[in-house]
Structures are given as structure tokens and as C-alpha cells.
N, C-alpha and C. Protein backbone atom coordinates (compact mmCIF):
# COMPACT_ATOMS: atom_id res chain seq x y z
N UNK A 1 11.28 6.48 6.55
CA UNK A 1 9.89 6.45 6.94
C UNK A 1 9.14 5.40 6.13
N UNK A 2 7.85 4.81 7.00
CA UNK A 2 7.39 3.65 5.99
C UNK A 2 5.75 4.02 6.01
N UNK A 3 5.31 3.77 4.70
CA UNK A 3 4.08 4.11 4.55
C UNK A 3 3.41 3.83 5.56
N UNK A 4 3.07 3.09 6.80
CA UNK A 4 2.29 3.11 8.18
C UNK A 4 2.56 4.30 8.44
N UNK A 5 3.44 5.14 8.81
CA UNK A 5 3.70 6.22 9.32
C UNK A 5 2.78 7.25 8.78
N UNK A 6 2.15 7.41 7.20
CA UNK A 6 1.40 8.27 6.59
C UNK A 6 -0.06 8.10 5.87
N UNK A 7 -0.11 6.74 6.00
CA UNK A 7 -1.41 6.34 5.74
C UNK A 7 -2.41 6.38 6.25
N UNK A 8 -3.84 6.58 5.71
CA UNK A 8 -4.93 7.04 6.74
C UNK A 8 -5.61 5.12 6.95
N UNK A 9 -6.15 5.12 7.97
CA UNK A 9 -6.71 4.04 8.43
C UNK A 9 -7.94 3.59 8.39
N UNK A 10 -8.73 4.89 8.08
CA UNK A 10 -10.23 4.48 8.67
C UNK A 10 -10.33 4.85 7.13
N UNK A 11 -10.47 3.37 6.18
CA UNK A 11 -10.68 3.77 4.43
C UNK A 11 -12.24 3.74 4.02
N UNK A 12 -12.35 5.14 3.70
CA UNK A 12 -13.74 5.04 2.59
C UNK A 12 -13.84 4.05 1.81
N UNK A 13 -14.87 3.15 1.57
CA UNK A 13 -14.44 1.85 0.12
C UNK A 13 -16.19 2.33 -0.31
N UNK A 14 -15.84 1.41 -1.36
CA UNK A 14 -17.16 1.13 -2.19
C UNK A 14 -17.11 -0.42 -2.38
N UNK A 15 -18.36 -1.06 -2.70
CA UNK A 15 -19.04 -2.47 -3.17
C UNK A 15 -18.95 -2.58 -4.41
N UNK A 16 -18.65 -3.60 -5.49
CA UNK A 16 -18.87 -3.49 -6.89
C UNK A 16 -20.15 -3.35 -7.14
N UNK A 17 -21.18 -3.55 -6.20
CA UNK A 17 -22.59 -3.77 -6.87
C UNK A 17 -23.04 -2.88 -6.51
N UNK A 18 -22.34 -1.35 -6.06
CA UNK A 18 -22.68 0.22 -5.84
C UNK A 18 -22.98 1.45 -6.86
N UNK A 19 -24.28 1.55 -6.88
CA UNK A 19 -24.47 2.53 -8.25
C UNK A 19 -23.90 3.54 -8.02
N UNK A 20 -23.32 4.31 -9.49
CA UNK A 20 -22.88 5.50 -9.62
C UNK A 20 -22.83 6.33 -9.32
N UNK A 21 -24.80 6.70 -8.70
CA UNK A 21 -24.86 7.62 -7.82
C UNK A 21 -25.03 7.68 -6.66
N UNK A 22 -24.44 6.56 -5.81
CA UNK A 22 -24.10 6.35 -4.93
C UNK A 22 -22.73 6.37 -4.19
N UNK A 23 -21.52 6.45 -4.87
CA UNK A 23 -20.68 6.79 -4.82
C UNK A 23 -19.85 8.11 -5.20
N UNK A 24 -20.60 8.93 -6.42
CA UNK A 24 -20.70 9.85 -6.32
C UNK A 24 -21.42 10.91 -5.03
N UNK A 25 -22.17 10.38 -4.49
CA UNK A 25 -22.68 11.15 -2.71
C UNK A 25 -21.41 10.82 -2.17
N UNK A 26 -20.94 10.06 -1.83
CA UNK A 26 -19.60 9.87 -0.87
C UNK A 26 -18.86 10.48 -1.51
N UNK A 27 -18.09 10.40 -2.45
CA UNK A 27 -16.91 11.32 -3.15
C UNK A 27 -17.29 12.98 -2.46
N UNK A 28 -18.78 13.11 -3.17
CA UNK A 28 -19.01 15.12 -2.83
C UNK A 28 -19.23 15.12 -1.41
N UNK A 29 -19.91 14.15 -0.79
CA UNK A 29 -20.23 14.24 0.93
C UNK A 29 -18.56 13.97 1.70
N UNK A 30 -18.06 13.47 1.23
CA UNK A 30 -16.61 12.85 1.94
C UNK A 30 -15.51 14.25 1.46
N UNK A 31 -15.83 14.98 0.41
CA UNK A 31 -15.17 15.50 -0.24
C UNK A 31 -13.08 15.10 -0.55
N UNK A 32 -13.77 13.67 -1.43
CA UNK A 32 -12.21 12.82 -1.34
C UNK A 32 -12.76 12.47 -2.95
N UNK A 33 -11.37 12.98 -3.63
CA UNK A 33 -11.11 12.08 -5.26
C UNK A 33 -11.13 10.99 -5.46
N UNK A 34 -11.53 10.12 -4.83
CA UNK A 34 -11.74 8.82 -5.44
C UNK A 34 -11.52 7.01 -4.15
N UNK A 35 -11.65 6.34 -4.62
CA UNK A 35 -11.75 4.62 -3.20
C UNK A 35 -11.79 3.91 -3.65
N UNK A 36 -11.09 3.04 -2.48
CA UNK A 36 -10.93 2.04 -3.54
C UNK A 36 -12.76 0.71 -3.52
N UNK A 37 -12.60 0.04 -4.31
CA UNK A 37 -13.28 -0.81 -4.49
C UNK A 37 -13.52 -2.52 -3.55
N UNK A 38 -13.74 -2.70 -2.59
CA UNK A 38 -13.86 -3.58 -2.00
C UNK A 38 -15.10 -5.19 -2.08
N UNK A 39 -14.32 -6.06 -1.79
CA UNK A 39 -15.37 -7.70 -1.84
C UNK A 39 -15.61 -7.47 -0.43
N UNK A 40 -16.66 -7.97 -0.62
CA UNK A 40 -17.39 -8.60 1.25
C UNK A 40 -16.08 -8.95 2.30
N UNK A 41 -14.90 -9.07 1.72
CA UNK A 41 -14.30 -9.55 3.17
C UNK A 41 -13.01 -8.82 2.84
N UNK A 42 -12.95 -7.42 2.09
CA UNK A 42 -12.13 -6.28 2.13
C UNK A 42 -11.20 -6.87 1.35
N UNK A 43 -11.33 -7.40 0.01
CA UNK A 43 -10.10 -7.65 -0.81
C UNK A 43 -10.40 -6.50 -1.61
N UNK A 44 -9.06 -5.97 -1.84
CA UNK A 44 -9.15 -4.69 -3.28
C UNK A 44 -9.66 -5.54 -4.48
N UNK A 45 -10.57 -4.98 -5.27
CA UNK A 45 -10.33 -5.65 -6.78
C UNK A 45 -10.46 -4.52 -7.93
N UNK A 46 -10.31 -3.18 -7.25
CA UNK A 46 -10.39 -1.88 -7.92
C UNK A 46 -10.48 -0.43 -7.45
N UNK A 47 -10.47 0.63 -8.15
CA UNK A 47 -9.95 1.99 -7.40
C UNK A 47 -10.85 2.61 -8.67
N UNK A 48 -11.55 3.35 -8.18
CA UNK A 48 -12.95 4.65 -8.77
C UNK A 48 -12.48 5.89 -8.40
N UNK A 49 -12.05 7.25 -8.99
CA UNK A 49 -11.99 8.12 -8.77
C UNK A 49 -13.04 9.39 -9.58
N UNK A 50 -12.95 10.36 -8.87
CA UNK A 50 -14.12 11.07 -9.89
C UNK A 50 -13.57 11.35 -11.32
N UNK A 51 -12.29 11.31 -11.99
CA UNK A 51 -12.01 11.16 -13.11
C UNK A 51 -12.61 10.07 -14.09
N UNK A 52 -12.77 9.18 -13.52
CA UNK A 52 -13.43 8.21 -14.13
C UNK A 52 -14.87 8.04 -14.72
N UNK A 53 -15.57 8.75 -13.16
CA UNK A 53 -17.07 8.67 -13.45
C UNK A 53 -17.22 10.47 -14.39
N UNK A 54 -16.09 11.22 -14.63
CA UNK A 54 -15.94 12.33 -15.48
C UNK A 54 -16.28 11.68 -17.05
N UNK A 55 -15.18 10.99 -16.89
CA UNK A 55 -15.09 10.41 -18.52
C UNK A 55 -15.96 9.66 -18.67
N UNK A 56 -16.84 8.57 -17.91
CA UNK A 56 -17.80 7.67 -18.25
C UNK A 56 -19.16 8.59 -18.73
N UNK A 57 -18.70 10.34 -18.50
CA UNK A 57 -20.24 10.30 -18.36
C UNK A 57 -20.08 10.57 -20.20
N UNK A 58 -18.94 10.87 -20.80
CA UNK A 58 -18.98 11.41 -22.50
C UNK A 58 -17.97 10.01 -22.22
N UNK A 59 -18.39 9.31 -22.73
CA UNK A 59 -17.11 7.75 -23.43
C UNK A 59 -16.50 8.67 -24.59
N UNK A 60 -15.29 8.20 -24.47
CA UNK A 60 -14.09 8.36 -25.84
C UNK A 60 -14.60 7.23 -26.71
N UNK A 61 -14.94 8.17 -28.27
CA UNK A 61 -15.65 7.50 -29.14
C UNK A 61 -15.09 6.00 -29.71
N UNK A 62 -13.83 6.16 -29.51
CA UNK A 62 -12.92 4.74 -29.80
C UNK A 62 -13.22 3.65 -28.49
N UNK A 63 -13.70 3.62 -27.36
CA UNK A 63 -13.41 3.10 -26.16
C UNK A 63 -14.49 2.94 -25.39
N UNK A 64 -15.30 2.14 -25.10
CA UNK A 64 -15.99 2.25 -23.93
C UNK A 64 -15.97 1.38 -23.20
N UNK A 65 -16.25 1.27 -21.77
CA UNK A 65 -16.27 0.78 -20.51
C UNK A 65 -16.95 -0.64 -20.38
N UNK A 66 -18.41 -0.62 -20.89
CA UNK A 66 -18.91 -1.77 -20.16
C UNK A 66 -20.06 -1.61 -21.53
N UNK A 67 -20.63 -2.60 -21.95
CA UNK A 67 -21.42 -2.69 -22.87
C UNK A 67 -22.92 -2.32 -22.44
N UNK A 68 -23.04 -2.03 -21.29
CA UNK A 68 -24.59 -1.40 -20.63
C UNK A 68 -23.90 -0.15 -20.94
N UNK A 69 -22.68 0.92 -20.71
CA UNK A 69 -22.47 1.81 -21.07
C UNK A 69 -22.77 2.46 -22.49
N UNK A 70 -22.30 1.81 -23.37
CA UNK A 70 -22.24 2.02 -24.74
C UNK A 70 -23.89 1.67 -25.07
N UNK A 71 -24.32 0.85 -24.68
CA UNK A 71 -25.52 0.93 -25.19
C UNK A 71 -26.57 2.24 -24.29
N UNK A 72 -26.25 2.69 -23.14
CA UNK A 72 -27.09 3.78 -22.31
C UNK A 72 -26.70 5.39 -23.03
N UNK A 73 -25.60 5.53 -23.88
CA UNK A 73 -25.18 6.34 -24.56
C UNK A 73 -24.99 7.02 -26.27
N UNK A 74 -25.98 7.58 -26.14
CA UNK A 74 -26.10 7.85 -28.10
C UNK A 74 -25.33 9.49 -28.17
N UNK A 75 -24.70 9.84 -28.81
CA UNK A 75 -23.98 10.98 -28.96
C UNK A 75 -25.03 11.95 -29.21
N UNK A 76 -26.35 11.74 -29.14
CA UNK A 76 -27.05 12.78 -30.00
C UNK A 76 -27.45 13.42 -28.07
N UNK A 77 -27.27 12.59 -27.10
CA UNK A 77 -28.06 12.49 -26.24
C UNK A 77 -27.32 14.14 -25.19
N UNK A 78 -28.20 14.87 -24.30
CA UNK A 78 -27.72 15.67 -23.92
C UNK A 78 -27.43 15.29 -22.18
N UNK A 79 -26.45 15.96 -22.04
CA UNK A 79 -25.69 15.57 -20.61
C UNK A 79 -26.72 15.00 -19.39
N UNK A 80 -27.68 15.51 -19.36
CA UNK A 80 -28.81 15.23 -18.23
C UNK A 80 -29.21 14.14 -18.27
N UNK A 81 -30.08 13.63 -19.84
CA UNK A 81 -29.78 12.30 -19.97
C UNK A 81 -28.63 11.56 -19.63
N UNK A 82 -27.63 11.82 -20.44
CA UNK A 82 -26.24 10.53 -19.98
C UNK A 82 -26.18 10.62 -18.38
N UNK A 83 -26.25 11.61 -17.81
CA UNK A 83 -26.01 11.21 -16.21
C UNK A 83 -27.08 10.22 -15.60
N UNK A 84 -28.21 10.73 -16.55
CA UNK A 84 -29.79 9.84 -15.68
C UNK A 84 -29.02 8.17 -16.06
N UNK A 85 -28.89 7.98 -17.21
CA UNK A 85 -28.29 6.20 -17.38
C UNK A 85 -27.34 5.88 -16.72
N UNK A 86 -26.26 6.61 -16.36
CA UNK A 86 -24.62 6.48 -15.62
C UNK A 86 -25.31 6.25 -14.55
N UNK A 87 -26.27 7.18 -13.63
CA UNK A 87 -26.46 7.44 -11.84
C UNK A 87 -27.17 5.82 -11.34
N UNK A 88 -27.28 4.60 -12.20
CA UNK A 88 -27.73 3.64 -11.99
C UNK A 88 -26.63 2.15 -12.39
N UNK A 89 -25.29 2.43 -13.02
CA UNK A 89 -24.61 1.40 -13.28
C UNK A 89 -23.89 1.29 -12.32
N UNK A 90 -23.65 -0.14 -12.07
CA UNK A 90 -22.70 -0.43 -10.86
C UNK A 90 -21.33 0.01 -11.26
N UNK A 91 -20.56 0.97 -10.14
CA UNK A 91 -19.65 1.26 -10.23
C UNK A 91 -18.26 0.52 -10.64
N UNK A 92 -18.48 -0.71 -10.51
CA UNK A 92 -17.36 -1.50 -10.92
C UNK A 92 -17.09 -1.80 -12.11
N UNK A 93 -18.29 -0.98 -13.04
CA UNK A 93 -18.34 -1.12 -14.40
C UNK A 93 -17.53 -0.33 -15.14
N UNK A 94 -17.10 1.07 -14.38
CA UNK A 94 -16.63 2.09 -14.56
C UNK A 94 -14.99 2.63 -14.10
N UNK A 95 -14.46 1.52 -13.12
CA UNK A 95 -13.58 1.41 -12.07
C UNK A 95 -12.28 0.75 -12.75
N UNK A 96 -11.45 1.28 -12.64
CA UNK A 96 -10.10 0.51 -12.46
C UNK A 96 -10.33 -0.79 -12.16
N UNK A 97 -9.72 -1.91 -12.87
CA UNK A 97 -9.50 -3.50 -11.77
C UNK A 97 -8.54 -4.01 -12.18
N UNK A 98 -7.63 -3.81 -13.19
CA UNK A 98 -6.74 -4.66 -13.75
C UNK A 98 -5.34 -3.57 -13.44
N UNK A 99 -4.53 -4.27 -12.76
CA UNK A 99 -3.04 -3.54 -12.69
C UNK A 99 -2.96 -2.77 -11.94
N UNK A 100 -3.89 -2.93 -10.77
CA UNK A 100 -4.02 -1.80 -9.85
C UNK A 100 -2.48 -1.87 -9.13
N UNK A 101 -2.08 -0.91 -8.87
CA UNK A 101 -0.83 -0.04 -8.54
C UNK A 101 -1.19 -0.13 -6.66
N UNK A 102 -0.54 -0.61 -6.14
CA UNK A 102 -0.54 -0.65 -4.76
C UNK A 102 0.70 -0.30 -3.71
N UNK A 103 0.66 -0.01 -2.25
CA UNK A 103 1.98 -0.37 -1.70
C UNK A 103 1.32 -1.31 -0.47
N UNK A 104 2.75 -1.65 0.28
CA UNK A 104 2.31 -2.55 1.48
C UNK A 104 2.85 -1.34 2.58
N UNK A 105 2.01 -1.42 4.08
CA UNK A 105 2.09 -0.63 4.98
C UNK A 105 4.05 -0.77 5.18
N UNK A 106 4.37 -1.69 4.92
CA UNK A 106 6.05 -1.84 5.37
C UNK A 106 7.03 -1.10 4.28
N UNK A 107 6.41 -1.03 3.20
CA UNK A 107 7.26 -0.51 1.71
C UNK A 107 7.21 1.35 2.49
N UNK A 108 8.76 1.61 1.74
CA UNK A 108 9.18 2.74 2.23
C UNK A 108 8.66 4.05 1.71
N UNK A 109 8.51 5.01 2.52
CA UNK A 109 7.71 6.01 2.17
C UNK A 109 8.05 6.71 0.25
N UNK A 110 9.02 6.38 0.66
CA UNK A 110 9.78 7.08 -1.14
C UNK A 110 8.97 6.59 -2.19
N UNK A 111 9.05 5.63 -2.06
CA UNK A 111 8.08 4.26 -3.03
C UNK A 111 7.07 4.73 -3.43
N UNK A 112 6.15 5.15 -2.31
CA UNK A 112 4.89 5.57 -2.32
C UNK A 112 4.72 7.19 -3.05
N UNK A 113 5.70 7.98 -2.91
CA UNK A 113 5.26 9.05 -3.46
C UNK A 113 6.07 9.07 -4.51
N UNK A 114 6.99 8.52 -5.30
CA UNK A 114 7.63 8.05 -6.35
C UNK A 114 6.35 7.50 -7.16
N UNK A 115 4.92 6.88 -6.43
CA UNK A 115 4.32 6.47 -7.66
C UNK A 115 3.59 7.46 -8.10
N UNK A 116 3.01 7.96 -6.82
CA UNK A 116 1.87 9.43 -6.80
C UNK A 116 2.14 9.66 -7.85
N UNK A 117 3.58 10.13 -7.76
CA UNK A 117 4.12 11.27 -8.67
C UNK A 117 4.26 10.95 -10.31
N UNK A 118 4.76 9.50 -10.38
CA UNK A 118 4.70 8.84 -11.96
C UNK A 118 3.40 8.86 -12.18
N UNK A 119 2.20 8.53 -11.92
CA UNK A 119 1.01 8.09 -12.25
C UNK A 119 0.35 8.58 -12.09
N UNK A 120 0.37 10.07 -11.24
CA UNK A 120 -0.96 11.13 -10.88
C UNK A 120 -1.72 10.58 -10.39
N UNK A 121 -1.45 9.60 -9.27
CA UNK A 121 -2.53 9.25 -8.67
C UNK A 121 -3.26 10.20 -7.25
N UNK A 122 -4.28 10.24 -7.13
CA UNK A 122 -5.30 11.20 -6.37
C UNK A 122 -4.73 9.81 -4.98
N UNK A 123 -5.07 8.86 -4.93
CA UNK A 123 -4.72 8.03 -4.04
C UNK A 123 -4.06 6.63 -3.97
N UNK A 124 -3.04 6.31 -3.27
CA UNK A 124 -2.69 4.83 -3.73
C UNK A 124 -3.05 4.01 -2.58
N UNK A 125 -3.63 2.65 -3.12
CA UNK A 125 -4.07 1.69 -2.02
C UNK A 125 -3.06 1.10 -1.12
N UNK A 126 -3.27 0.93 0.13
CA UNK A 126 -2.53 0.11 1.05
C UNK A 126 -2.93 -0.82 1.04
N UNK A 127 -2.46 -2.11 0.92
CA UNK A 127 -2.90 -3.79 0.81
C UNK A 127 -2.10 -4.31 1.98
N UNK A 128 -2.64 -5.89 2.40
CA UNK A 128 -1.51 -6.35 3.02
C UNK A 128 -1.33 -7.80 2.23
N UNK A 129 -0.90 -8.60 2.66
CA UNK A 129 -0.06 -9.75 1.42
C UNK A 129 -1.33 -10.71 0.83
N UNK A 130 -2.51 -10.49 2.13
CA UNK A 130 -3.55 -10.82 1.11
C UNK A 130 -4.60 -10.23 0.33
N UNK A 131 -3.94 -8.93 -0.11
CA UNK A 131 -4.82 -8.02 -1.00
C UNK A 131 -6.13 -7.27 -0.52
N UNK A 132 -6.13 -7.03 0.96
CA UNK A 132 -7.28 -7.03 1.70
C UNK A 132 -6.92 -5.41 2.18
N UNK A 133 -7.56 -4.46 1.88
CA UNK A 133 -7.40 -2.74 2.24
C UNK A 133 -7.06 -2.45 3.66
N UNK A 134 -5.97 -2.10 3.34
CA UNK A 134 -5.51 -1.54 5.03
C UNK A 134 -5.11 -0.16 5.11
N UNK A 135 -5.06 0.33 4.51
CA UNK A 135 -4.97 2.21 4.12
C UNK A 135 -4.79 2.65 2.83
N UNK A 136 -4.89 3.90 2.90
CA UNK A 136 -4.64 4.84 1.88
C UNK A 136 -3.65 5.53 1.73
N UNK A 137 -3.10 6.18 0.44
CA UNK A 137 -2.25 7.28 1.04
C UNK A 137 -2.75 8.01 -0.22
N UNK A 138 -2.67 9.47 0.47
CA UNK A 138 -3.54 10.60 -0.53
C UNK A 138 -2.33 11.61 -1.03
N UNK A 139 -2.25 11.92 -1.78
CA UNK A 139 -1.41 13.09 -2.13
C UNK A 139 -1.24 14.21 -0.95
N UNK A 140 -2.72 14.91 -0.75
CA UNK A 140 -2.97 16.11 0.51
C UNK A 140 -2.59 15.59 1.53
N UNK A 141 -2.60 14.30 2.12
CA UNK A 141 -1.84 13.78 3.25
C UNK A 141 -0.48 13.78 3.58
N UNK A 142 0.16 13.34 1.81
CA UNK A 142 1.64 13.66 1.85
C UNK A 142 2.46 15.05 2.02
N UNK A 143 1.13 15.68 1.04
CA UNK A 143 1.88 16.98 1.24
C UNK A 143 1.59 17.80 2.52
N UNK A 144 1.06 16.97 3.45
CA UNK A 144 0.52 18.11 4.56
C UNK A 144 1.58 17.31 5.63
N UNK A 145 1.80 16.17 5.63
CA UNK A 145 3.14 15.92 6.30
C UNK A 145 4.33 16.46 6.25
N UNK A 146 5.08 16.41 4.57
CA UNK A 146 5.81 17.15 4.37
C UNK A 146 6.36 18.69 4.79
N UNK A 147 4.71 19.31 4.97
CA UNK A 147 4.80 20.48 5.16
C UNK A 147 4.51 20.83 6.58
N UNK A 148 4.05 19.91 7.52
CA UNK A 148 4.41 19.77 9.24
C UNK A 148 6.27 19.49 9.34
N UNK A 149 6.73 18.58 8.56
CA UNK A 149 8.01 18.10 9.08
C UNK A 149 8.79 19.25 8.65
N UNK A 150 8.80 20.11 7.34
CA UNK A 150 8.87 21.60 6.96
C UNK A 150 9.24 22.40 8.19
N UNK A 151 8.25 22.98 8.86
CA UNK A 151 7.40 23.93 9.85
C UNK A 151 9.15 23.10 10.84
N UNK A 152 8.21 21.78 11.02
CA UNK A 152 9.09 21.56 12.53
C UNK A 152 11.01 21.51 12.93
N UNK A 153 10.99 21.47 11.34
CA UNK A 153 12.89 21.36 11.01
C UNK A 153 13.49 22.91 10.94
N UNK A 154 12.26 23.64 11.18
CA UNK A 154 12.88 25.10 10.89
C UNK A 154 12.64 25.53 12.27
């Protein structure tokens, strides 16, 4: 089987120049873990999941994201605040972009859930050779196939 066979088509994306709390409405309105990140003419250049905008909202004291972050964040500050500064940074500040983990619609289904499975990913991007979003594949998708082809072999 090849990832076309299980990938969804019609992809939720986000803009890099999309505030926080703007993509947070799609995540809870879409009710989907995370999208990828799209340029004006659908090249991937990153993947946002709500884990991310989890951790952006307390930065790991060794580590932070984007230097508007670190400076919108004082440890003394209480959660309501940190969300009020987060619900206005562009999401790409906060996002995956480097080493993003992909498959191509032709790479074989194994591949694809061989990475799920190494990397805990909530979703892996479908690209095609010019890096431009052509599906998704979600974990709940895999496992709800799995568990039709299940049903139908018995």
C-alpha cells in the first residue's frame, strides 16, 4: 500500500504570518493536533502542533523559541498573562521548520507509520518533489484504516 491510498487531501495549513490565536481556533474548531505551515504557493516550511503552542506558553528555562518570546515572558508572570503575549505571535515563531520529517504520496505505506511510530508524530506531511503540501497522514486515520481492513479480513 502507498501513502495516496491513506492520506487525507483536503489539508488544514496555516500562514507563517498567522497569530497564535488564530491557529489555535482551527486546532479546537477543526478538532486536529496540529498543520502544517504553508508559503503563498503551498511550499511546507513547517509543522505547529498543539504541543508546541503547550510548551511556548511556560518556555523551558534553558531554551526559548523566538526572542519576542523570551522577552513577552517573565517567570513571575501568571498563565493569563503569558497566553495574552503568546495569542498575538506569529505562529512560525513557535513552529517546527528545520528537519521537517516528510513522506512522498508514492513512498510505501510502512515508511509512513514506521515514522509515526519513531517520532510520535500527531501528523506527517505529504510533499511532492517540490516541497509543496499534498496530504497528510494522521495517526487516527491510520489506525481507523487498519481497523476497517481488521473488520473486513475477518
Amino acid at each position: 500500500m502507498q501513502v495516496k491510498e491513506f492520506m487525507i487531501r483536503d489539508v488544514v495549513t496555516a500562514h507563517p504570518n498567522d497569530r497564535v490565536r488564530d491557529v489555535m481556533k482551527v486546532l479546537v474548531d477543526r478538532k486536529i493536533g496540529g498543520l502544517p505551515i504553508c508559503s503563498e504557493d503551498g511550499k511546507l516550511i513547517g509543522m505547529v502542533s498543539d504541543g508546541d503552542i503547550l510548551r511556548a506558553i511556560k518556555p523551558i528555562e534553558d531554551r526559548f523559541y523566538h526572542y519576542l518570546l523570551y522577552m513577552a515572558f517573565d517567570e513571575g508572570q501568571d498563565m493569563g498573562t503569558r497566553l495574552g503575549n503568546l495569542a498575538n505571535i506569529e505562529i512560525i515563531n513557535i513552529a517546527k521548520t528545520k528537519e521537517i520529517i516528510c513522506v512522498t504520496e508514492d513512498d510505501d505505506m510502512e515508511k509512513a507509520v514506521a515514522l509515526l511510530a519513531e517520532h510520535h508524530f500527531k501528523k506527517l506531511p505529504v510533499i511532492d518533489r517540490n516541497k509543496h503540501i499534498v496530504g497528510v497522514i494522521s495517526r487516527g486515520d491510520v489506525m481507523r484504516k487498519i481497523q476497517t481492513s481488521i473488520i473486513n479480513a475477518s
